[in-house]
C-alpha atoms as a PDB file:
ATOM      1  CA  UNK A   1     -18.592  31.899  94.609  1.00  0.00           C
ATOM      2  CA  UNK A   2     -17.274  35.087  93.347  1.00  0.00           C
ATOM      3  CA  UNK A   3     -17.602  38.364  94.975  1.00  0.00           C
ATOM      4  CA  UNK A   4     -16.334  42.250  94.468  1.00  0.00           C
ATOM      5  CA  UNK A   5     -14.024  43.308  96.830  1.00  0.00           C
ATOM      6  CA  UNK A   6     -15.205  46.956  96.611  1.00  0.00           C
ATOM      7  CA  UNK A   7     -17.931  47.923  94.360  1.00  0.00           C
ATOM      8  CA  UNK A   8     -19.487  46.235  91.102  1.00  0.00           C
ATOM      9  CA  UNK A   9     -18.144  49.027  88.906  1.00  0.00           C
ATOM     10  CA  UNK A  10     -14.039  48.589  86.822  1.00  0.00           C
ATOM     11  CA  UNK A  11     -12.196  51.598  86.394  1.00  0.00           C
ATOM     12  CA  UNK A  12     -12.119  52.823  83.093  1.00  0.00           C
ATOM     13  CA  UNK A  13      -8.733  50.927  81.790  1.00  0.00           C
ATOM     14  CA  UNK A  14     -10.102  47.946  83.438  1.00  0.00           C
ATOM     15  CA  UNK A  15     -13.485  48.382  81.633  1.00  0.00           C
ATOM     16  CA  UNK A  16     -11.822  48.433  78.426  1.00  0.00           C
ATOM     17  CA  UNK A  17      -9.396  45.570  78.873  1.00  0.00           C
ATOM     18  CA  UNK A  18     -12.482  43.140  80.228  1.00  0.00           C
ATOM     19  CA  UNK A  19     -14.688  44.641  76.673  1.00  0.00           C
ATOM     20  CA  UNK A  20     -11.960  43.592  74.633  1.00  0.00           C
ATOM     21  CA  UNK A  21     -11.578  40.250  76.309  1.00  0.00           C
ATOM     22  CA  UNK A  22     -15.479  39.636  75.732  1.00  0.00           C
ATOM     23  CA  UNK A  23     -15.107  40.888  72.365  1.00  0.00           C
ATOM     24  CA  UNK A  24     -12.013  38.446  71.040  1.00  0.00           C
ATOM     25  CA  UNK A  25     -14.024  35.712  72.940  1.00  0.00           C
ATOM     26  CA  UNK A  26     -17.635  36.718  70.978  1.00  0.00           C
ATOM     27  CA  UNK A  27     -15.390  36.819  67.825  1.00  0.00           C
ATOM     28  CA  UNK A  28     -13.333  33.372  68.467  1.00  0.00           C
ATOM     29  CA  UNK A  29     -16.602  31.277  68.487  1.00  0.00           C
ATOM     30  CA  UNK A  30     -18.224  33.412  65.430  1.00  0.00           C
ATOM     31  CA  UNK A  31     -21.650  35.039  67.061  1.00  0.00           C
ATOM     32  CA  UNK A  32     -22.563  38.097  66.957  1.00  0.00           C
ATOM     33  CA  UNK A  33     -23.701  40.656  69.659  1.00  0.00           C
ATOM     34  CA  UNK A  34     -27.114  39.744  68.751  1.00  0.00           C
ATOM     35  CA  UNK A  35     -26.635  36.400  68.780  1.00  0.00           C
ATOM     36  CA  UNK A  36     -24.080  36.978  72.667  1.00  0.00           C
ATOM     37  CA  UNK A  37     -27.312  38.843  73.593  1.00  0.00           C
ATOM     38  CA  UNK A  38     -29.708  35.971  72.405  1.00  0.00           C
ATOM     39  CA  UNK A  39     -27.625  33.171  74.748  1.00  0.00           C
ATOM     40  CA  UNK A  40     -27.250  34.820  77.870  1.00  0.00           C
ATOM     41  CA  UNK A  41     -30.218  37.167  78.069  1.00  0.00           C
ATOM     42  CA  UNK A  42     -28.050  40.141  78.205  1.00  0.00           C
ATOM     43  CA  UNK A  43     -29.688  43.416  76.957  1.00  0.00           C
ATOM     44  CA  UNK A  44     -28.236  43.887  72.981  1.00  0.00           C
ATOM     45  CA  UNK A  45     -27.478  47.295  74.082  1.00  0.00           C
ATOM     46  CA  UNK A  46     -25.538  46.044  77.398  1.00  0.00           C
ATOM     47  CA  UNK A  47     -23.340  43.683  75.334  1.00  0.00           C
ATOM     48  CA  UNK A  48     -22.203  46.614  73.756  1.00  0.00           C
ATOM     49  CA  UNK A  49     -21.758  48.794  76.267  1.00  0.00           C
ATOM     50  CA  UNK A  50     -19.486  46.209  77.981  1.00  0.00           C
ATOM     51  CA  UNK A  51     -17.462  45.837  74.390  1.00  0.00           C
ATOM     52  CA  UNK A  52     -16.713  49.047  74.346  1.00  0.00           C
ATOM     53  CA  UNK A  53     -15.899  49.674  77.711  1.00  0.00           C
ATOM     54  CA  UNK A  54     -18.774  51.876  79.153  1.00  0.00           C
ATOM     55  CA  UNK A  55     -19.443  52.001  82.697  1.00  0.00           C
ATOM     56  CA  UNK A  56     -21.619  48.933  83.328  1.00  0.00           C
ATOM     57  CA  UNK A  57     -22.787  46.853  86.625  1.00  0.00           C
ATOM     58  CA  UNK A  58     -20.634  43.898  86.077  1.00  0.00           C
ATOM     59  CA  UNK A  59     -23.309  41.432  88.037  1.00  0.00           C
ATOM     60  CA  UNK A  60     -22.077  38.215  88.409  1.00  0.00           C
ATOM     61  CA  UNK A  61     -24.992  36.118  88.202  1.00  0.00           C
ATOM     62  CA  UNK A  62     -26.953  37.888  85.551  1.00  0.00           C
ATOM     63  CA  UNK A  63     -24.020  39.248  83.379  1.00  0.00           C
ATOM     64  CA  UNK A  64     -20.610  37.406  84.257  1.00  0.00           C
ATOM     65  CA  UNK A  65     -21.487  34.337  84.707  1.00  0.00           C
ATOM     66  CA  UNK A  66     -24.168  33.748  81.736  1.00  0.00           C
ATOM     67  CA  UNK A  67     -20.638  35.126  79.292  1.00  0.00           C
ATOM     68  CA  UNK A  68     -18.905  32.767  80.812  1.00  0.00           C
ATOM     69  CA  UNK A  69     -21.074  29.871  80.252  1.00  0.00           C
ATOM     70  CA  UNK A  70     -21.822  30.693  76.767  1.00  0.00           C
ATOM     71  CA  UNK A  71     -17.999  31.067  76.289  1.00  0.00           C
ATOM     72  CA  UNK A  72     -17.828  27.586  77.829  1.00  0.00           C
ATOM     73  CA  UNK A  73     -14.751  28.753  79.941  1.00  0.00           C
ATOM     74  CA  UNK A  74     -13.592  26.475  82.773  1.00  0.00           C
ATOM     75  CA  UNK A  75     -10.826  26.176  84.792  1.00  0.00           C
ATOM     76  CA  UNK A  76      -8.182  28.541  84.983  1.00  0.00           C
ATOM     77  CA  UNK A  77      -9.822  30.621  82.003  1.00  0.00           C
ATOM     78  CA  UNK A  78     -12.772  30.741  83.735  1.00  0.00           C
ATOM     79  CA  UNK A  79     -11.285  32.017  86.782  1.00  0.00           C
ATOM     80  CA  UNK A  80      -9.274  34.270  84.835  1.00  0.00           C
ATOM     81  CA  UNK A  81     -12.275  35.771  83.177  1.00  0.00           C
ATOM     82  CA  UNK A  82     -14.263  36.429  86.405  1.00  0.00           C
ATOM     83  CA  UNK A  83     -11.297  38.328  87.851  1.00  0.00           C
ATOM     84  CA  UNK A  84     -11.142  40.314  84.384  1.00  0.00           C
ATOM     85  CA  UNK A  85     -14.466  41.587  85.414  1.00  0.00           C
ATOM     86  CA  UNK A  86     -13.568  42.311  89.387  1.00  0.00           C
ATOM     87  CA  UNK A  87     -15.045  39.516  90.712  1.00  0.00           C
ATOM     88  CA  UNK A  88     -12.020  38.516  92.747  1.00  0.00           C
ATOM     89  CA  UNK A  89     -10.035  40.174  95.262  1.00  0.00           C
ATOM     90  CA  UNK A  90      -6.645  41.854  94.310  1.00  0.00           C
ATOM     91  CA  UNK A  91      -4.003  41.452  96.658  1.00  0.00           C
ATOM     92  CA  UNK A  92      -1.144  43.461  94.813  1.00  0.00           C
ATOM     93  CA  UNK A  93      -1.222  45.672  97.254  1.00  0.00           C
ATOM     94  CA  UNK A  94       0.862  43.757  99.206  1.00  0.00           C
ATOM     95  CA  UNK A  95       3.714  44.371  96.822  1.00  0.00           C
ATOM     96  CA  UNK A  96       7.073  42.625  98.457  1.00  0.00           C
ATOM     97  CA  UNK A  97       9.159  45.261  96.314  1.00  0.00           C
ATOM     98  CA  UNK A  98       7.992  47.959  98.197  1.00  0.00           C
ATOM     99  CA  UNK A  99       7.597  46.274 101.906  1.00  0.00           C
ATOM    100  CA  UNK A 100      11.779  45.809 102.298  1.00  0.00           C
ATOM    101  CA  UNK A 101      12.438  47.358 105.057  1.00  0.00           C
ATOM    102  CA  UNK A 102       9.920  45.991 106.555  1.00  0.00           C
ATOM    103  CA  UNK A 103      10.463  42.308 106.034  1.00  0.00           C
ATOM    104  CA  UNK A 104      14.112  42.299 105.531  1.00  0.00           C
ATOM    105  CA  UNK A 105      14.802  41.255 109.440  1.00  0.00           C
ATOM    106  CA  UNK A 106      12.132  38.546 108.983  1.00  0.00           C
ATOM    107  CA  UNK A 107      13.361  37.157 105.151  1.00  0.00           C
ATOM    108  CA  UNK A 108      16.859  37.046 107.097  1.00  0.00           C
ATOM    109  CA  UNK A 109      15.917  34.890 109.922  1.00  0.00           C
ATOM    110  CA  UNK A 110      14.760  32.458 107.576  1.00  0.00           C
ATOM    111  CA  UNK A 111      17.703  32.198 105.899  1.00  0.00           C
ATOM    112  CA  UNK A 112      19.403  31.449 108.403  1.00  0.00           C
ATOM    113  CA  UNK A 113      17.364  28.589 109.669  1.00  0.00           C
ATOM    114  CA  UNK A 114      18.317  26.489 106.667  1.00  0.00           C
ATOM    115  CA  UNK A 115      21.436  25.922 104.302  1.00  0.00           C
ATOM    116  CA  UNK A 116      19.816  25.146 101.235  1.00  0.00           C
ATOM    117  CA  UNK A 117      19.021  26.807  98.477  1.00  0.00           C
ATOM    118  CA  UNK A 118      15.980  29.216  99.147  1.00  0.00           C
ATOM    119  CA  UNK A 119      14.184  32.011  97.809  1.00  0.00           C
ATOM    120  CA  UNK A 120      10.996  34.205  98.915  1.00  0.00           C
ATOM    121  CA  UNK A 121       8.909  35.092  95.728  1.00  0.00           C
ATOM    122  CA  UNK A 122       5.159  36.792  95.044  1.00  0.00           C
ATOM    123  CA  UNK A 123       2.358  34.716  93.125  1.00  0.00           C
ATOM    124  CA  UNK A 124       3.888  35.635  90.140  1.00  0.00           C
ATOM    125  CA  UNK A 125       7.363  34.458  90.539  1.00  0.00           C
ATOM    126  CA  UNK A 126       8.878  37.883  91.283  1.00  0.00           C
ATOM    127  CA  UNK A 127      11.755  37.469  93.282  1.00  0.00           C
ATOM    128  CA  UNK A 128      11.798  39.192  96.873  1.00  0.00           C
ATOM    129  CA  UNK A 129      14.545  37.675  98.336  1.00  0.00           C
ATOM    130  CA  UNK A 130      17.348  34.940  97.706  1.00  0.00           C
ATOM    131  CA  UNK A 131      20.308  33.379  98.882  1.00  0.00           C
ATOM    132  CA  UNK A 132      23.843  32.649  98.293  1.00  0.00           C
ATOM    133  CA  UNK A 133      23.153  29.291  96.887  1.00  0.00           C
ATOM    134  CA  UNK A 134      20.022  29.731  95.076  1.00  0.00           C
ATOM    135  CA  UNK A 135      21.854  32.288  93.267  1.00  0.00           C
ATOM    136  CA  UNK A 136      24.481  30.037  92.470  1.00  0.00           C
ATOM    137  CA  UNK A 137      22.045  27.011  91.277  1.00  0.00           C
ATOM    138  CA  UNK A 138      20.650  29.652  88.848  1.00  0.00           C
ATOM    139  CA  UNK A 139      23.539  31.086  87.970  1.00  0.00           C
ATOM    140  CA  UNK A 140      22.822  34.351  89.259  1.00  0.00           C
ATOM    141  CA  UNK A 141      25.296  37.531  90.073  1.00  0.00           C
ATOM    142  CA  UNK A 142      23.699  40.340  91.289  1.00  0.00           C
ATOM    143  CA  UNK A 143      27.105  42.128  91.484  1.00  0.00           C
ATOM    144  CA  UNK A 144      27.589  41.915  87.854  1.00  0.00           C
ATOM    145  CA  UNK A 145      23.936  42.465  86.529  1.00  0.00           C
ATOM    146  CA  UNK A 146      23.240  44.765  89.643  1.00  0.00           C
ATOM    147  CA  UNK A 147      20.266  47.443  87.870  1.00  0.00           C
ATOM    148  CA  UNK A 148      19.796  44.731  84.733  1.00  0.00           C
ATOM    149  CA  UNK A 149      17.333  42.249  87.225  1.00  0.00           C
ATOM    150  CA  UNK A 150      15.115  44.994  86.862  1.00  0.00           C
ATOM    151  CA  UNK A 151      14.755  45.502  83.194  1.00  0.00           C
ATOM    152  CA  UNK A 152      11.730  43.832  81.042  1.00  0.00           C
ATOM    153  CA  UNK A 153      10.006  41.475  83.545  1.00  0.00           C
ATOM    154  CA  UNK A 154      12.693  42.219  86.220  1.00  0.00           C
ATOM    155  CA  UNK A 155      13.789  39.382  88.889  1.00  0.00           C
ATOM    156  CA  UNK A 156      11.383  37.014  88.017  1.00  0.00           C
ATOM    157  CA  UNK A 157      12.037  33.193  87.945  1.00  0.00           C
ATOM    158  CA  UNK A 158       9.792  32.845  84.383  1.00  0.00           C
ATOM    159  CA  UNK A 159      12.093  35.851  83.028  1.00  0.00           C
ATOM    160  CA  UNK A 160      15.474  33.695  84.528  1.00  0.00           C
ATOM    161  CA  UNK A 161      13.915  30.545  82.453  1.00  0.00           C
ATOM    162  CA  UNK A 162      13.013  32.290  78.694  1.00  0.00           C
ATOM    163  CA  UNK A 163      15.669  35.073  78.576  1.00  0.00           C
ATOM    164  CA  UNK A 164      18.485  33.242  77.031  1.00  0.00           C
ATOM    165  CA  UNK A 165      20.927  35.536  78.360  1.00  0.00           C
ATOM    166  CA  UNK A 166      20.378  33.817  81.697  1.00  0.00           C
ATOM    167  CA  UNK A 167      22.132  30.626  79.645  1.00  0.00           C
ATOM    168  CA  UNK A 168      19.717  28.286  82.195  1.00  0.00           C
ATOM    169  CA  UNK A 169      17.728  26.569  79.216  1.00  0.00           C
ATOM    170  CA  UNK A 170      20.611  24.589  78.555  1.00  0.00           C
ATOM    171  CA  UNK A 171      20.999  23.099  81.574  1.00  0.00           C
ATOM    172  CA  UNK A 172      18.113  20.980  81.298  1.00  0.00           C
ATOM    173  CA  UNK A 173      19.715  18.835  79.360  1.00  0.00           C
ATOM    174  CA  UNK A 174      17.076  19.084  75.734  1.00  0.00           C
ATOM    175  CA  UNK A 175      14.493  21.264  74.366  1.00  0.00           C
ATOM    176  CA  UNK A 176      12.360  18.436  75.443  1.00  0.00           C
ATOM    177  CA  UNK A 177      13.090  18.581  79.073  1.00  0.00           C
ATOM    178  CA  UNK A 178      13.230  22.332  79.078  1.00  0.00           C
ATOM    179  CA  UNK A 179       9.636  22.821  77.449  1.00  0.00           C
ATOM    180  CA  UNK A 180       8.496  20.479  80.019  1.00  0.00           C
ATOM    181  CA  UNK A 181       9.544  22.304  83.073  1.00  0.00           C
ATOM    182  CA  UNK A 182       8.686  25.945  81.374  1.00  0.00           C
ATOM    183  CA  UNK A 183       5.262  24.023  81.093  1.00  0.00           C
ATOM    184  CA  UNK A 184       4.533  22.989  84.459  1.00  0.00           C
ATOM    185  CA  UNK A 185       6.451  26.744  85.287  1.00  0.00           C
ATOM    186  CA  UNK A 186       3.865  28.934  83.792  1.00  0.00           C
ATOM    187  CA  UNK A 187       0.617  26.379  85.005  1.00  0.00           C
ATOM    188  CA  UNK A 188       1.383  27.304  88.640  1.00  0.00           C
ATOM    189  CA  UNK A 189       2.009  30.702  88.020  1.00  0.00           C
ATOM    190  CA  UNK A 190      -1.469  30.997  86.099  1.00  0.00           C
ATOM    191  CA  UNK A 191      -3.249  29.214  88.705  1.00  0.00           C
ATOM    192  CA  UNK A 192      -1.225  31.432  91.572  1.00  0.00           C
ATOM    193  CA  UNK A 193      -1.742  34.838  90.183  1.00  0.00           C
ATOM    194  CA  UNK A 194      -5.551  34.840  89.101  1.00  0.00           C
ATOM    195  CA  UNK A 195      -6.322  37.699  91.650  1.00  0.00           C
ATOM    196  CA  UNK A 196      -3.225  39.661  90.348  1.00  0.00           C
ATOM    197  CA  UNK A 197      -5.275  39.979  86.772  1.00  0.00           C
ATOM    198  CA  UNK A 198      -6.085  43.590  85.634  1.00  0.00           C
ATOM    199  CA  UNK A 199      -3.162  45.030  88.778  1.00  0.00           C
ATOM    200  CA  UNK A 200      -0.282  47.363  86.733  1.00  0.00           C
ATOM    201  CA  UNK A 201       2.209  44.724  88.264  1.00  0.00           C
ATOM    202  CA  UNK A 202       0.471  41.196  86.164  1.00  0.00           C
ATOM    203  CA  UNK A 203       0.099  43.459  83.033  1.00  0.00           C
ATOM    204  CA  UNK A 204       3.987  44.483  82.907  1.00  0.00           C
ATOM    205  CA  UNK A 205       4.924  40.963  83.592  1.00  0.00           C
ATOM    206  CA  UNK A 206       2.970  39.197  80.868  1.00  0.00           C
ATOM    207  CA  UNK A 207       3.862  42.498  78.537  1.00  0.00           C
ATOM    208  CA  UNK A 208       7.624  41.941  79.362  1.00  0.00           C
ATOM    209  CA  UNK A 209       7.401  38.220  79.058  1.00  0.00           C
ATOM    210  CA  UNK A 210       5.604  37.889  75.421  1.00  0.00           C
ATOM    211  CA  UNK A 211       9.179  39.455  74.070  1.00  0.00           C
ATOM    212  CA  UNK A 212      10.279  36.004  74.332  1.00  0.00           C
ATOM    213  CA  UNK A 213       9.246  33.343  71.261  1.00  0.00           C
ATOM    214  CA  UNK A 214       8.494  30.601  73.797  1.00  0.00           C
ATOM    215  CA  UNK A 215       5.660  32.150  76.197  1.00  0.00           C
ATOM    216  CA  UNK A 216       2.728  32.925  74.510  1.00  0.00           C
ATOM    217  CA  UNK A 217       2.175  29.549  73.097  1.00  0.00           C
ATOM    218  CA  UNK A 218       2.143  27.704  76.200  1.00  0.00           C
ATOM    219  CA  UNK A 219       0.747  30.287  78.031  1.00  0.00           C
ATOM    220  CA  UNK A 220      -1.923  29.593  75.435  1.00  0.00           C
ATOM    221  CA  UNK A 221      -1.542  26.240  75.665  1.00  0.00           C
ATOM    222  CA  UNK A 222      -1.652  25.648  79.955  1.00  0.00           C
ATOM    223  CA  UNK A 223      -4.736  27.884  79.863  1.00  0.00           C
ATOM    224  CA  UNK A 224      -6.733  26.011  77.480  1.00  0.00           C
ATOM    225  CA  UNK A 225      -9.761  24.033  79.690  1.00  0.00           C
ATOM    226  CA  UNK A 226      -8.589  20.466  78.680  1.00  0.00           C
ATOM    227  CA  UNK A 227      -5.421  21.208  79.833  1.00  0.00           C
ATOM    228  CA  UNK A 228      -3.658  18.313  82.062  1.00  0.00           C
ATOM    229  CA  UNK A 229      -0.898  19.658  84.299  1.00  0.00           C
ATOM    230  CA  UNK A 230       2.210  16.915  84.772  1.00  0.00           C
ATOM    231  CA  UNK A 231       4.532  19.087  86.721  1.00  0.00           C
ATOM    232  CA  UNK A 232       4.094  22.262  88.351  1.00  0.00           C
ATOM    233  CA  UNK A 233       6.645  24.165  90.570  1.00  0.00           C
ATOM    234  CA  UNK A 234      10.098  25.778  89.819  1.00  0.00           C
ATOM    235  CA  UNK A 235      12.341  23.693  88.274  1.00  0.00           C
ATOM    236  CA  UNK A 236      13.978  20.520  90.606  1.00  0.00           C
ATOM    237  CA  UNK A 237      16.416  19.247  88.163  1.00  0.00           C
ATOM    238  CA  UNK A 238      19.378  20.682  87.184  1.00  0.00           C
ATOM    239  CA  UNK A 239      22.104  19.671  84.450  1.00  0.00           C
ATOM    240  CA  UNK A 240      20.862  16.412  83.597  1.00  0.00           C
ATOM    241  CA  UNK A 241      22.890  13.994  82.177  1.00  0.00           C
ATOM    242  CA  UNK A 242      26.369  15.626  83.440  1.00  0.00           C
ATOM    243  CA  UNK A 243      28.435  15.111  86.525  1.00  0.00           C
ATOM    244  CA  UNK A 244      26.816  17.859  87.885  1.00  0.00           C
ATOM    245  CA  UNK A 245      23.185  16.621  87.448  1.00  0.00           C
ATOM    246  CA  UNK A 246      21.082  18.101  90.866  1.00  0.00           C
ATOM    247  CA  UNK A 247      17.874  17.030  91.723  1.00  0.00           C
ATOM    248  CA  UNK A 248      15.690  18.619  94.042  1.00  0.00           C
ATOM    249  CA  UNK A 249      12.200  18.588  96.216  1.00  0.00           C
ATOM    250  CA  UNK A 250      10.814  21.916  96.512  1.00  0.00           C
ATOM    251  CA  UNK A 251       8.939  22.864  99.710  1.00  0.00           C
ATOM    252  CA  UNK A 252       6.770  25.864 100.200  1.00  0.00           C
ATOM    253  CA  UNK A 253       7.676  26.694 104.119  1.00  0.00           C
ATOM    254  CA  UNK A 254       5.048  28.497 105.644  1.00  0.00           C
ATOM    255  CA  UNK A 255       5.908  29.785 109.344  1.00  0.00           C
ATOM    256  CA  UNK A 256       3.478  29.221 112.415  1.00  0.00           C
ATOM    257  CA  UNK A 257       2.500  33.386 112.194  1.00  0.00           C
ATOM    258  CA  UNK A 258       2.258  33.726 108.422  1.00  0.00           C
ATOM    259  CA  UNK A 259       0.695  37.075 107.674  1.00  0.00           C
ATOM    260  CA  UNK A 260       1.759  37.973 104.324  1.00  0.00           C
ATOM    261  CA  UNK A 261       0.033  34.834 102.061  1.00  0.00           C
ATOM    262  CA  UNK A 262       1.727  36.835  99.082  1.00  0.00           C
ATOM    263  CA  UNK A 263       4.939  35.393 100.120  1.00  0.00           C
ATOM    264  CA  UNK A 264       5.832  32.157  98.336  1.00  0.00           C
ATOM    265  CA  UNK A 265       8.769  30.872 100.532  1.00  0.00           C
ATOM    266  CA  UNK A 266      11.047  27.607  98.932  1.00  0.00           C
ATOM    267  CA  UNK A 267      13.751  25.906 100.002  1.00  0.00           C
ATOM    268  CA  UNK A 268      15.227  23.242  97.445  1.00  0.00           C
ATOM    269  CA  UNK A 269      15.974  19.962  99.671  1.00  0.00           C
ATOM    270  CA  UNK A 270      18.590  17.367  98.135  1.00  0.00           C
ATOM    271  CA  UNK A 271      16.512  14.605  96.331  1.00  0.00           C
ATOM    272  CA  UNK A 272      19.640  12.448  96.342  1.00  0.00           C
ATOM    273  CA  UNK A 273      23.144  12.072  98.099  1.00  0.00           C
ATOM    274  CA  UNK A 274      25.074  12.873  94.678  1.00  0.00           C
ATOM    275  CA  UNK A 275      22.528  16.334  95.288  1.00  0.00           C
ATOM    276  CA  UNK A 276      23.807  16.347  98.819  1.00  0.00           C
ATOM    277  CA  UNK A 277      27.401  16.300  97.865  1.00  0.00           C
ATOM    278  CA  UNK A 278      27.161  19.071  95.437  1.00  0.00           C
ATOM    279  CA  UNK A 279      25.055  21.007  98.465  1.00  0.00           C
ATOM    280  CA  UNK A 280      27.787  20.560 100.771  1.00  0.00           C
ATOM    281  CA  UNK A 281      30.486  21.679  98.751  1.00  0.00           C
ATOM    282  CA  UNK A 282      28.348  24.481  97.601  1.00  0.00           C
ATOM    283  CA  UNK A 283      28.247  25.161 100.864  1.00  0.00           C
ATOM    284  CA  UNK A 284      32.287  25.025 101.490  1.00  0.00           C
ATOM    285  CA  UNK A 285      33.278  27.373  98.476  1.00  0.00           C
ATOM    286  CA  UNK A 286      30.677  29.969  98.974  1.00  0.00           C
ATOM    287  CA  UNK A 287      30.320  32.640 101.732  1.00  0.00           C
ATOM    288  CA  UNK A 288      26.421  32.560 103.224  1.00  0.00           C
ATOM    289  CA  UNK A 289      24.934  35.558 102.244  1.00  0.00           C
ATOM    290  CA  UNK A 290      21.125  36.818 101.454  1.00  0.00           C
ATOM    291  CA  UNK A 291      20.301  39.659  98.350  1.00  0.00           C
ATOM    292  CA  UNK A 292      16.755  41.586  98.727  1.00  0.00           C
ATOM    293  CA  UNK A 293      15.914  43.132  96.013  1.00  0.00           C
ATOM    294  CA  UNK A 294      14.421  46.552  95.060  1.00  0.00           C
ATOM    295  CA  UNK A 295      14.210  49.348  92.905  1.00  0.00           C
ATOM    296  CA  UNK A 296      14.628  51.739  96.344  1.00  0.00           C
ATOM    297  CA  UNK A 297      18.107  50.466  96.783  1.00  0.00           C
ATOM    298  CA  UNK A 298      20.758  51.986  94.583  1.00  0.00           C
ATOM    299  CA  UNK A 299      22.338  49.308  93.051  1.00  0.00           C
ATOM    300  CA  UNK A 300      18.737  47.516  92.672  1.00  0.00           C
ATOM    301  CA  UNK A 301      19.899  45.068  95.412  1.00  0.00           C
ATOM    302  CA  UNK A 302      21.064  44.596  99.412  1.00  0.00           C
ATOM    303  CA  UNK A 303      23.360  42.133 100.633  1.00  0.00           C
ATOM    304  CA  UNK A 304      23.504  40.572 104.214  1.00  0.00           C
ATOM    305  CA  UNK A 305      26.363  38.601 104.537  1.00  0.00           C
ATOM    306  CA  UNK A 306      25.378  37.976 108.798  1.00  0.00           C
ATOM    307  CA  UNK A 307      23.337  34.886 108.566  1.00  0.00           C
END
């Protein structure tokens, strides 16, 4: 069942965005507004007035739902849709990037409690937090690109896996294998951020992510109704076919008092001992340390080197 948070009414930019989306839609299966109007009962003159963005009671029995149906969206387009219009709640609020010094202590204690590979993202794969060795199974040096993790889509695992200048799509081994995991990548991040949809931080993201050739096809592509997902996570294998080939389980850790259901915590846990080995000298040639990450500190990123 979906419900407004607040009140049945989008703000303007909102309005506008949710028109055009019923607009492509009315034009992608070839009907006109009469005809829109016709199949869902909606007044003629209501159709256009939600086209073009005027102020009008999104209701989601009468008006939402009925466009969806004709539309014949399901799954995560359908979803998608409904929160275009309101009809589910947004949680951006809680926006990790802002909450540091806040949840800094608490990030750092659970750190500690585990030496693997870990991070602490939001539903859209923005990176909060990391550690020493996820950093170094990505390949990542905040020292060296310090205020770069914020440009385009900033620290953002989806950003790590299409910008080539993060060198990590070769280390899946082929195109094939890479597609696959950017794939199953961008399916859970759909699914995860539906209630993000229309909030200024989901529209710079997929903005800053389209730059790259790769996205907006299988974007396209894991949205699509008939769509099948075969792997969904961040990825759990890394280098394949070398000496150095990791493979990984990924666990979502959720302590006993979790307030902050924003927070998507992972730890990467050695699938096999030839992962193990590579874990434990990971372990022996790098110094424990944990980066948060910000645009409020100067250099775009804290370390914490006590853990």
């Amino acid at each position: 069942m979906y419900e407004y948070e607040k009140e049945p009414y989008l703000q303007e930019g909102l309005r506008q965005e949710f028109g055009a989306r019923v607009k492509s839609l009315r034009k992608r299966h070839d009907i006109s507004r009469l005809e829109l109007a016709s199949r869902t009962g909606i007044p003629f003159k209501t159709v256009g007035d939600i086209e073009r963005g005027e102020k009008v009671m999104l209701d989601p029995e009468y008006v939402v739902t009925p466009l969806a149906n004709c539309f014949d969206l399901r799954g995560i387009a359908r979803d998608e849709f409904f929160a275009a219009a309101g009809l589910l709640p947004d949680t951006v609020a809680h926006d990790l990037q802002t909450s540091q010094e806040v949840w800094t202590p608490l990030h750092t204690m659970f750190y500690r409690s585990a030496a693997l590979p870990a991070v602490i993202t939001d539903p859209l794969y923005t990176i909060h937090s990391s550690n020493a060795y996820f950093n170094s199974l990505f390949k990542i040096n905040p020292h060296r690109l310090s205020r770069r993790l914020f440009e385009g889509a900033g620290p953002n695992i989806m950003r790590f896996l299409l910008d080539p200048a993060f060198g990590v799509q070769q280390r899946f081994g082929n195109r094939h294998e890479f597609l696959a995991v950017l794939r199953g990548n961008l399916y859970s991040m759909r699914v995860s951020a539906v209630s993000h949809i229309g909030s200024p931080h989901y529209e710079r993201l997929i903005s800053a992510l389209e730059q790259f050739p790769d996205f907006g096809p299988i974007w396209a592509e894991v949205g699509a109704p008939d769509y099948v997902p075969r792997l969904a996570g961040i990825p759990t294998i890394f280098d394949i076919g070398t000496d150095h080939e990791m493979q990984f389980v990924v666990a979502l850790v959720f302590p006993p008092r979790f307030t902050l259901p924003e927070q998507r915590r992972m730890l990467f846990i050695p699938a096999n001992v030839e992962t193990e080995r590579h874990i434990h000298a990971m372990r022996i040639a790098i110094t424990p340390a944990v980066y948060h990450y910000s645009t409020h500190f100067p250099s775009g990123y804290r370390e914490i080197r006590d853990v």
